[in-house]
Protein backbone atom coordinates (compact mmCIF):
# COMPACT_ATOMS: atom_id res chain seq x y z
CA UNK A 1 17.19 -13.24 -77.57
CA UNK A 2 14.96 -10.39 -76.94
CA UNK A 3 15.75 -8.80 -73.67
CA UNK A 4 12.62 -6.61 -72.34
CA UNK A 5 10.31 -9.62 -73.86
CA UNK A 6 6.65 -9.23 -72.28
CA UNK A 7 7.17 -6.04 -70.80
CA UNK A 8 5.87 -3.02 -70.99
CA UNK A 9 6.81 0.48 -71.68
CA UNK A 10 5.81 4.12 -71.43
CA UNK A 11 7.31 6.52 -73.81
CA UNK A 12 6.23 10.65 -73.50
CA UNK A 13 7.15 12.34 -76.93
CA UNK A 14 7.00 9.62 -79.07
CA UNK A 15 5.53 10.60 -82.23
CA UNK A 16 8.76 11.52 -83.63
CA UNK A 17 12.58 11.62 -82.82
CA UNK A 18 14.10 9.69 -80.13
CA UNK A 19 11.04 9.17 -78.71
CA UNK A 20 9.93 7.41 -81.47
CA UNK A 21 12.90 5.60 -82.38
CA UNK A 22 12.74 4.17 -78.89
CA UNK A 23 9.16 2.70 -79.71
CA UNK A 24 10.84 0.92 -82.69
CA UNK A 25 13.61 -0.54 -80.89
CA UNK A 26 11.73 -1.72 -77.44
CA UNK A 27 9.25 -2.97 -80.18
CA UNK A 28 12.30 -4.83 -81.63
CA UNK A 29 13.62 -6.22 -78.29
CA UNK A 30 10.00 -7.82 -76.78
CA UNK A 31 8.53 -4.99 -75.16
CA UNK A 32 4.81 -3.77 -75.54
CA UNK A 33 4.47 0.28 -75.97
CA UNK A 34 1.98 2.99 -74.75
CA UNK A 35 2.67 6.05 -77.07
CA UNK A 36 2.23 9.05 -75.41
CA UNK A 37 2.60 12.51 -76.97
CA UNK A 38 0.42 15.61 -78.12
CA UNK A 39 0.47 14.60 -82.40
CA UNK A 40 -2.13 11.91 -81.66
CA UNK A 41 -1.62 10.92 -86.06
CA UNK A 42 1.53 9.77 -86.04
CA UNK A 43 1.03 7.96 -82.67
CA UNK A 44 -1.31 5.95 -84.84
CA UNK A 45 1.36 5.49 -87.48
CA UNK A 46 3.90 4.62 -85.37
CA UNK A 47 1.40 2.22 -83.37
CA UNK A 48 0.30 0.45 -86.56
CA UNK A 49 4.34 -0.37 -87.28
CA UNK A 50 4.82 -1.64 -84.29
CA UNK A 51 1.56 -3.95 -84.46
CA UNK A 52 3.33 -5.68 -88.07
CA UNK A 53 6.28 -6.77 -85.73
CA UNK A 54 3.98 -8.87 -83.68
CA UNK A 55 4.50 -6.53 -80.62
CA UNK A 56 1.00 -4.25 -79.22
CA UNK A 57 1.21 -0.66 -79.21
CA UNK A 58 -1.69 1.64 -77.35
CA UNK A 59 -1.66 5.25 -78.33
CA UNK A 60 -2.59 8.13 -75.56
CA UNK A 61 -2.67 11.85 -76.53
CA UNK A 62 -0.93 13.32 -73.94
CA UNK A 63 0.68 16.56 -73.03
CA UNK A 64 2.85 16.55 -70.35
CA UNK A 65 2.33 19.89 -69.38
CA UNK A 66 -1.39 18.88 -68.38
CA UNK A 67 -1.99 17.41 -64.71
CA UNK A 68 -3.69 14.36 -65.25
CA UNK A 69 -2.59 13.44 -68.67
CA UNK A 70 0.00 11.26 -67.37
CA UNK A 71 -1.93 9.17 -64.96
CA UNK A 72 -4.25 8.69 -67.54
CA UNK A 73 -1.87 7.17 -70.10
CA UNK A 74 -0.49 4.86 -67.26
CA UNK A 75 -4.12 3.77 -66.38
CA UNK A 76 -3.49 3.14 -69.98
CA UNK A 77 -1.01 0.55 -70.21
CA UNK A 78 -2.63 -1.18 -66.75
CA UNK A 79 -6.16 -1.20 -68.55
CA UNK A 80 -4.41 -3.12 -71.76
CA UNK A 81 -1.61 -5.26 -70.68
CA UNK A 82 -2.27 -5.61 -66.56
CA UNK A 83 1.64 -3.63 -65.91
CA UNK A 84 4.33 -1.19 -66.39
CA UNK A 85 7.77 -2.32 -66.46
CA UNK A 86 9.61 1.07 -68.13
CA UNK A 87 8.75 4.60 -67.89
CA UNK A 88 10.33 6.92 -70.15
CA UNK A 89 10.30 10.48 -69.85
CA UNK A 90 11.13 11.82 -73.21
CA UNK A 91 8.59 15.07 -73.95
CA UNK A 92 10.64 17.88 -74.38
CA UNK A 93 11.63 21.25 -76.72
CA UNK A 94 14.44 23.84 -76.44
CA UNK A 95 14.01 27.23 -75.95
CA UNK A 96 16.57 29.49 -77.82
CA UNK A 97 17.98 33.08 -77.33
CA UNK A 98 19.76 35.37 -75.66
CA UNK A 99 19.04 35.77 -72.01
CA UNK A 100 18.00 39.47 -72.42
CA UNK A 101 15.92 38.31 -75.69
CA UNK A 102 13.90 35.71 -73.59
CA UNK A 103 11.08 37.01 -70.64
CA UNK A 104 10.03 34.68 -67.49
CA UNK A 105 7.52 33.40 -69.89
CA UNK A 106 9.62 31.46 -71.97
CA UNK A 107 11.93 30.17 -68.75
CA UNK A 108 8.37 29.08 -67.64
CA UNK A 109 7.29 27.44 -70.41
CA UNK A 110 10.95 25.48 -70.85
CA UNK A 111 10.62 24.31 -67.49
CA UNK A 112 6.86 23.42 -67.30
CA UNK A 113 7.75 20.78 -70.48
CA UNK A 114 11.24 19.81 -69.86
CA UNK A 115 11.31 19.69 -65.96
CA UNK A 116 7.63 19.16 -64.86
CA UNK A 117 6.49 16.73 -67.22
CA UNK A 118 9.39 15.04 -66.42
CA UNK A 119 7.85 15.01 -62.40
CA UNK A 120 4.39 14.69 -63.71
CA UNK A 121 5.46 11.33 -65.31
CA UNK A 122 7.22 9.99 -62.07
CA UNK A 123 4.94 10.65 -60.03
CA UNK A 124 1.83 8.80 -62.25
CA UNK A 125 4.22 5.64 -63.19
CA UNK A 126 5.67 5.29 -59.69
CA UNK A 127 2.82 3.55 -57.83
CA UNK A 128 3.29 0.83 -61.22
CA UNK A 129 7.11 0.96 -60.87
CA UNK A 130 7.20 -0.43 -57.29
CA UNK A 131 4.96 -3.42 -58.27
CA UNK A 132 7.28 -4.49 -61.17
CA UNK A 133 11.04 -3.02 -59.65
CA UNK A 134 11.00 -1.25 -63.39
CA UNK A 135 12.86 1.55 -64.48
CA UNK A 136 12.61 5.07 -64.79
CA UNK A 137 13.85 7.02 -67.91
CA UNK A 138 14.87 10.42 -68.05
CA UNK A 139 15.80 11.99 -71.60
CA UNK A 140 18.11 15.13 -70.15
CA UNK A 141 21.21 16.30 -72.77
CA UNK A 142 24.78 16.72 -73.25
CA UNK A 143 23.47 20.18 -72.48
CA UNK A 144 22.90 19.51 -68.37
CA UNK A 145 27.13 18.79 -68.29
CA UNK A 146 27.71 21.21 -70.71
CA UNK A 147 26.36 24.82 -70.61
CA UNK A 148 26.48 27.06 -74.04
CA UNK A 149 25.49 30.99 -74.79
CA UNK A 150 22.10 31.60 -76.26
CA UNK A 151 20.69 28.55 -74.46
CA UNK A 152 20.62 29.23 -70.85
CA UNK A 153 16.46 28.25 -70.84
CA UNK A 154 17.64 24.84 -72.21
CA UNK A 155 20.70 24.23 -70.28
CA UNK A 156 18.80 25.26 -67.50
CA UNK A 157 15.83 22.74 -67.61
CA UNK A 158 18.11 19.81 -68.67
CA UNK A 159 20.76 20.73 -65.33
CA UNK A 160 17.52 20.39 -63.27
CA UNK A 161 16.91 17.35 -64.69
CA UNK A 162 20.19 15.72 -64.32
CA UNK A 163 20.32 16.63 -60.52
CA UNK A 164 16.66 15.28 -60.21
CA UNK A 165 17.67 12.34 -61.96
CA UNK A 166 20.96 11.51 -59.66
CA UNK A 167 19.12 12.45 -56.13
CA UNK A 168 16.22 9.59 -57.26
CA UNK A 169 18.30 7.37 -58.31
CA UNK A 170 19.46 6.24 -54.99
CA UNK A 171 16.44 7.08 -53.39
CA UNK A 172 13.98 4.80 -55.44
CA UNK A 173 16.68 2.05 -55.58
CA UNK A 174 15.69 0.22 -52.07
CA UNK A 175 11.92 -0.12 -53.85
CA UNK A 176 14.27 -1.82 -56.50
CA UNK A 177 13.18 0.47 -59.22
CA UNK A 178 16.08 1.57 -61.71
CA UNK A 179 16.75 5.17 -63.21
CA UNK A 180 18.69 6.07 -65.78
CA UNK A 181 19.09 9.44 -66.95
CA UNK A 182 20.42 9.68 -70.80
CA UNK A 183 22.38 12.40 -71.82
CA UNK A 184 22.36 12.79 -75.81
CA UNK A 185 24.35 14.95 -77.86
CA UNK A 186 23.05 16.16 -80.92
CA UNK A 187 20.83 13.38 -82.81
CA UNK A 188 18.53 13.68 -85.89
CA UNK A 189 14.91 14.71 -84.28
CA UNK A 190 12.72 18.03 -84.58
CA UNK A 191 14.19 19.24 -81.92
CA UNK A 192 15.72 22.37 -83.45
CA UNK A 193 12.69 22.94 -85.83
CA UNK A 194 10.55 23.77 -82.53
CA UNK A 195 10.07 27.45 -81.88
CA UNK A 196 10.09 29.05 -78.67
CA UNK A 197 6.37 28.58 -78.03
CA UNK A 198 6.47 24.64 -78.70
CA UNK A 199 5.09 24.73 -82.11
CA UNK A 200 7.35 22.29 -84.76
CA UNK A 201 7.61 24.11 -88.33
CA UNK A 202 8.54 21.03 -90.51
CA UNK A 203 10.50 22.81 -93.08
CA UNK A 204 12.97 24.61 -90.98
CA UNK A 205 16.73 23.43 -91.86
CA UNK A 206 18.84 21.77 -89.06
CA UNK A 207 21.69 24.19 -88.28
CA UNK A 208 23.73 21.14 -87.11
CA UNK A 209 25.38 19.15 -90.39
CA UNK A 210 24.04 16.08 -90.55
CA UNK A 211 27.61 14.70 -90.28
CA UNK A 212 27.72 15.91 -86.83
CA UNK A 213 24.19 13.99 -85.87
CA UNK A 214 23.35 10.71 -84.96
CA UNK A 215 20.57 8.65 -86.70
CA UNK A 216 18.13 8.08 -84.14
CA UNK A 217 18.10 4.52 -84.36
CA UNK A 218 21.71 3.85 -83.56
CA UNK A 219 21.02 6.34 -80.79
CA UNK A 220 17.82 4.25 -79.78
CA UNK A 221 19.86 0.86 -79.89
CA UNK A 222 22.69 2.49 -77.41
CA UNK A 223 19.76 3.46 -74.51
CA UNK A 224 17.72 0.66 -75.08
CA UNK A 225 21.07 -1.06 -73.81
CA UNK A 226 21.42 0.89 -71.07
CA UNK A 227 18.13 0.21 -70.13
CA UNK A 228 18.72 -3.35 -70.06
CA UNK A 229 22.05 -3.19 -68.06
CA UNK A 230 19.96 -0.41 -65.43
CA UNK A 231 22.83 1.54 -66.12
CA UNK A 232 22.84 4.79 -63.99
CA UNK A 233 23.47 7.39 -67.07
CA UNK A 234 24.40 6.81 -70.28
CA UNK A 235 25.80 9.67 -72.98
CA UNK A 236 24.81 9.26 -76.45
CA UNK A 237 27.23 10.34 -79.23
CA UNK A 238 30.72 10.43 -79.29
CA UNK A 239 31.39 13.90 -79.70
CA UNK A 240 28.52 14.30 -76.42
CA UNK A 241 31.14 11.64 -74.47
CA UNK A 242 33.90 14.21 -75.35
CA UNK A 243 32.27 17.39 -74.53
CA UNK A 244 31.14 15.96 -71.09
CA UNK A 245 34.78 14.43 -70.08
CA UNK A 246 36.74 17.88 -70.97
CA UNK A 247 34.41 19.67 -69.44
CA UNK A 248 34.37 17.88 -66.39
CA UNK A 249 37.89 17.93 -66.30
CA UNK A 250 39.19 21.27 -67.73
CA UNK A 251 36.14 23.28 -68.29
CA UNK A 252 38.59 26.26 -68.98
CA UNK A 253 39.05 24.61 -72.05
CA UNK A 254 35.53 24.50 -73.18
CA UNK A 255 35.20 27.75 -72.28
CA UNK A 256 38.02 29.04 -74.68
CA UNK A 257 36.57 27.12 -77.55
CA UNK A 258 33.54 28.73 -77.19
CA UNK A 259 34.91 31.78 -77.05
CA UNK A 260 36.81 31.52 -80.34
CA UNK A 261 34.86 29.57 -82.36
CA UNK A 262 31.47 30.26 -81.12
CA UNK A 263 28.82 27.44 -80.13
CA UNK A 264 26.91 26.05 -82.41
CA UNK A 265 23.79 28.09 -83.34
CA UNK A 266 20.13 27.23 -82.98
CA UNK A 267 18.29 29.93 -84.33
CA UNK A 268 15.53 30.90 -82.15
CA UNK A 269 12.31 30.33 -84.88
CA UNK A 270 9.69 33.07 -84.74
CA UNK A 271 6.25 31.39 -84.11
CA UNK A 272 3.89 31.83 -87.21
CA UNK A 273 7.32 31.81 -89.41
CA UNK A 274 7.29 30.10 -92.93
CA UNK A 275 10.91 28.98 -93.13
């Protein structure tokens, strides 16, 4: 029995990766989709699979970095299908380096994507939210519990996130609106084939082994039942689950891995590079 049948959800970054993988899955369980995300071509893809399950899709270019992109996109889903039940805030990249390797330009640019799009798409789904008692999604990491070298822009945006993400979840509960925050660990998606500057180079290798990684549609299928239950945070992966309960608990330890073994790398790709 399909769970979210005849509602309606947002989804920021879905043209590819989780975002996308979400699409398929809400598609799967009832719900109708507005696609939102910069690479307006596979939006249209992904749209016209969801349309041969018998569910609508509605694609928006968006970029989240943009004031006003979001409150277009949720004018949107109102225009098309009269509501929004599910707002998921999924846009995001990873900055990588060394902190005397990065400037305030790229800790600017991490945070204007990961952290204020993230604000930007409250703020323009909330007014929709309060009418339907939805939910509100946030996409953080493993890597807002779990802090690594090279990656303090990243680790940085998604701890923001997670602490945003707590402090309105009790706050937006009396107007009966539910938000989960998801914590992934690492799961097949371009993520580490975007450079510093945002730009995706398709043929970069994944430095993580694949056995390591998730498919993104088991990953989709364990938040899309989070969202259903309204659960408060969810943490996708097993080795993620691990990672956040020993470091909670004996951080020391984490902390002397890293120090012997090294964390795993995510080479910082050059924009204009042909790997």
């Amino acid at each position: 029995m399909a769970t979210h049948s005849n509602k309606v959800a947002l989804i920021t970054g879905a043209s590819a990766g989780i975002g996308a993988a979400l699409a398929r899955e809400l598609a799967r369980d009832g719900t109708d989709l507005v696609l939102a995300a910069r690479r307006e071509d596979r939006l249209r893809d992904l749209a016209r699979e969801i349309e041969t399950t018998g569910r609508h899709a509605i694609v928006v270019g968006c970029d989240v970095t943009r004031d006003g992109d979001l409150e277009r996109a949720v004018a949107a889903a109102v225009e098309r299908f009269g509501r929004l039940d599910i707002a998921i805030a999924n846009a995001g990249f990873g900055v990588a380096g060394r902190v005397e390797q990065l400037g305030l330009a790229d800790y600017r640019r991490q945070l204007e994507t990961n952290v204020f799009g993230v604000l930007r798409t409250l703020y323009a789904s909330l007014p929709e939210l309060r009418k339907t008692r939805g939910q509100f999604v946030v996409v953080g990491s493993v890597a807002g519990h779990v802090p690594t070298p090279a990656t303090s822009a990243y680790c940085m945006s998604k701890f923001a996130v997670r602490g945003f993400a707590e402090s309105i979840h009790d706050e937006l509960a009396p107007s009966g609106i539910a938000v989960t925050l998801v914590s992934p660990g690492f799961v097949d998606s371009d993520i580490r084939r975007v450079d510093n500057q945002g730009a995706l180079h398709d043929s970069a290798p994944d430095p993580i082994p694949a056995w390591v990684r998730m498919p993104t549609d088991r990953a989709a299928r364990t938040i899309v039942r989070a969202i259903h239950r309204r659960q408060r945070e969810v943490v996708v992966t097993g080795h993620g689950k691990a990672l956040v309960l020993v470091y909670r608990h004996a951080p020391w330890l984490i902390r002397l891995l890293l120090a012997r073994f090294g964390a795993p790398k995510r080479r910082a790709i050059e924009p204009g590079s042909s790997v």
